[in-house]
Protein backbone atom coordinates (compact mmCIF):
# COMPACT_ATOMS: atom_id res chain seq x y z
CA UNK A 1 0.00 0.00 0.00
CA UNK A 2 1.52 3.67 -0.94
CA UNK A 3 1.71 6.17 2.11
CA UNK A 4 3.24 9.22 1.63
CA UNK A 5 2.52 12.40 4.11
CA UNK A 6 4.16 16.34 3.80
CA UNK A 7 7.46 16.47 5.00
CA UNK A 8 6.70 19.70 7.04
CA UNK A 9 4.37 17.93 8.85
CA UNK A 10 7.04 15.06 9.36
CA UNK A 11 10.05 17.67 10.87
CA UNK A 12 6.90 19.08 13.09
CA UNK A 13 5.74 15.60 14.09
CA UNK A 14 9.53 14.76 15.11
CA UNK A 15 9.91 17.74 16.69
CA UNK A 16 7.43 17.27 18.81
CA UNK A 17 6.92 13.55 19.04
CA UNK A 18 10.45 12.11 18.78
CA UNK A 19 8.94 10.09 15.87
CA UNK A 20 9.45 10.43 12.22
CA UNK A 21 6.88 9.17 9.65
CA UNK A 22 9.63 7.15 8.19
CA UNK A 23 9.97 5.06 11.21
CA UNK A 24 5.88 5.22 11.78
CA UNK A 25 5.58 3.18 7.78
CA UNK A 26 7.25 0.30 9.54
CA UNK A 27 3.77 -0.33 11.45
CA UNK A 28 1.85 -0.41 7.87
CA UNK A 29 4.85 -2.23 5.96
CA UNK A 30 5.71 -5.03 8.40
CA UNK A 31 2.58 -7.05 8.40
CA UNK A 32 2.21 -6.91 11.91
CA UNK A 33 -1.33 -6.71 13.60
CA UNK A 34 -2.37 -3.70 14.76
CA UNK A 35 -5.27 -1.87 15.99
CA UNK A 36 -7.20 0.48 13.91
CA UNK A 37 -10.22 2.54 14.69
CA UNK A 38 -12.06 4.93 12.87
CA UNK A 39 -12.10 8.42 14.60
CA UNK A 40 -15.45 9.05 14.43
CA UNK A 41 -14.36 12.65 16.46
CA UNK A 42 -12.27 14.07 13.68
CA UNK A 43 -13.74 12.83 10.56
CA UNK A 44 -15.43 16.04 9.78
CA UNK A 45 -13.46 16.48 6.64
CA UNK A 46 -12.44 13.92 5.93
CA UNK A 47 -12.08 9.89 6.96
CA UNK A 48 -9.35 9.01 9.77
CA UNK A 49 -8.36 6.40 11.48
CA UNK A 50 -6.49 5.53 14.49
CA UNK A 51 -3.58 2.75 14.49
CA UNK A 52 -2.07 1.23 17.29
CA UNK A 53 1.27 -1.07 17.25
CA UNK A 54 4.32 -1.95 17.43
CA UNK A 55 7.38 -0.40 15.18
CA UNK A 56 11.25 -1.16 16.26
CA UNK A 57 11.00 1.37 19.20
CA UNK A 58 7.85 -0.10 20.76
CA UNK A 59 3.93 0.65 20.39
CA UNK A 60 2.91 3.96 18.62
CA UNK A 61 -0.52 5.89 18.10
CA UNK A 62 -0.70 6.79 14.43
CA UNK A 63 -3.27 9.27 12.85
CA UNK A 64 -3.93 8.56 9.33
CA UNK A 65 -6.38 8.93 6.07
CA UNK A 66 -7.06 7.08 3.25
CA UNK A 67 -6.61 9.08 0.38
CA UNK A 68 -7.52 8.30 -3.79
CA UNK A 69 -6.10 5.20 -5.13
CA UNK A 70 -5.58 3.32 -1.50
CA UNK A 71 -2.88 6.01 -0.43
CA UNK A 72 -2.47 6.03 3.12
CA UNK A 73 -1.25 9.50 4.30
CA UNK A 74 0.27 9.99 7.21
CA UNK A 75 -1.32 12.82 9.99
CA UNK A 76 0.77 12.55 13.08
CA UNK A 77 2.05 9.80 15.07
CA UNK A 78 3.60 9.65 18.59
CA UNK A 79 4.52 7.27 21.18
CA UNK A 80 1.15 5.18 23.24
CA UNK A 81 0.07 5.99 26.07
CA UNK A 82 -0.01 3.04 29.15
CA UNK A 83 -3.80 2.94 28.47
CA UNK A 84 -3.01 2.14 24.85
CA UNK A 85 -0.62 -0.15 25.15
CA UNK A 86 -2.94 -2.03 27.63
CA UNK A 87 -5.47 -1.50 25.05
CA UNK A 88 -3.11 -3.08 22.17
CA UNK A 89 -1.69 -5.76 24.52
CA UNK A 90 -6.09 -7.15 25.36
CA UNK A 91 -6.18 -7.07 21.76
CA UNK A 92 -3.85 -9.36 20.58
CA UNK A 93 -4.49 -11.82 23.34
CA UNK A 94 -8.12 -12.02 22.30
CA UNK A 95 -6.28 -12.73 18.58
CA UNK A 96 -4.18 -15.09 19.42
């Protein structure tokens, strides 16, 4: 799947996360499970979603659309809370 996102919005996201979108496309390119949930709160404009899992560094919160031609583009990302990595952690022991 393509994913692309601006690269000012990278250096911000990195600047204020610690977290660079090139390190976040490990989550979507790996083929590891993750949890995804729309965000119903934000969608005003236009679909997003919410990913939880794990990249090389540990678990990560991803925001993210789907854009023309399956393109995911990248919104922000940033390191999960405790709550969801407990929430990540219930899920894949229910998938196991």
């Amino acid at each position: 799947m393509p994913i692309e996102w601006g690269e000012a919005k990278n250096v911000a996201n990195q600047r204020k996360h610690g977290l660079s979108f090139e390190e976040v496309r490990q989550l979507f390119d790996s083929g590891v499970d993750y949890i995804e949930v729309f965000d119903r709160d934000h969608s005003d404009f236009e679909a997003r979603f919410i990913a939880i899992g794990p990249v090389t560094r540990g678990l990560i919160l991803v925001v993210y659309t789907e854009i023309e031609d399956d393109v995911t583009r990248i919104i922000s990302a940033r390191a999960a809370t405790k709550r969801e990595q407990s929430l990540y952690r219930a899920h894949m022991e229910r998938n196991q």
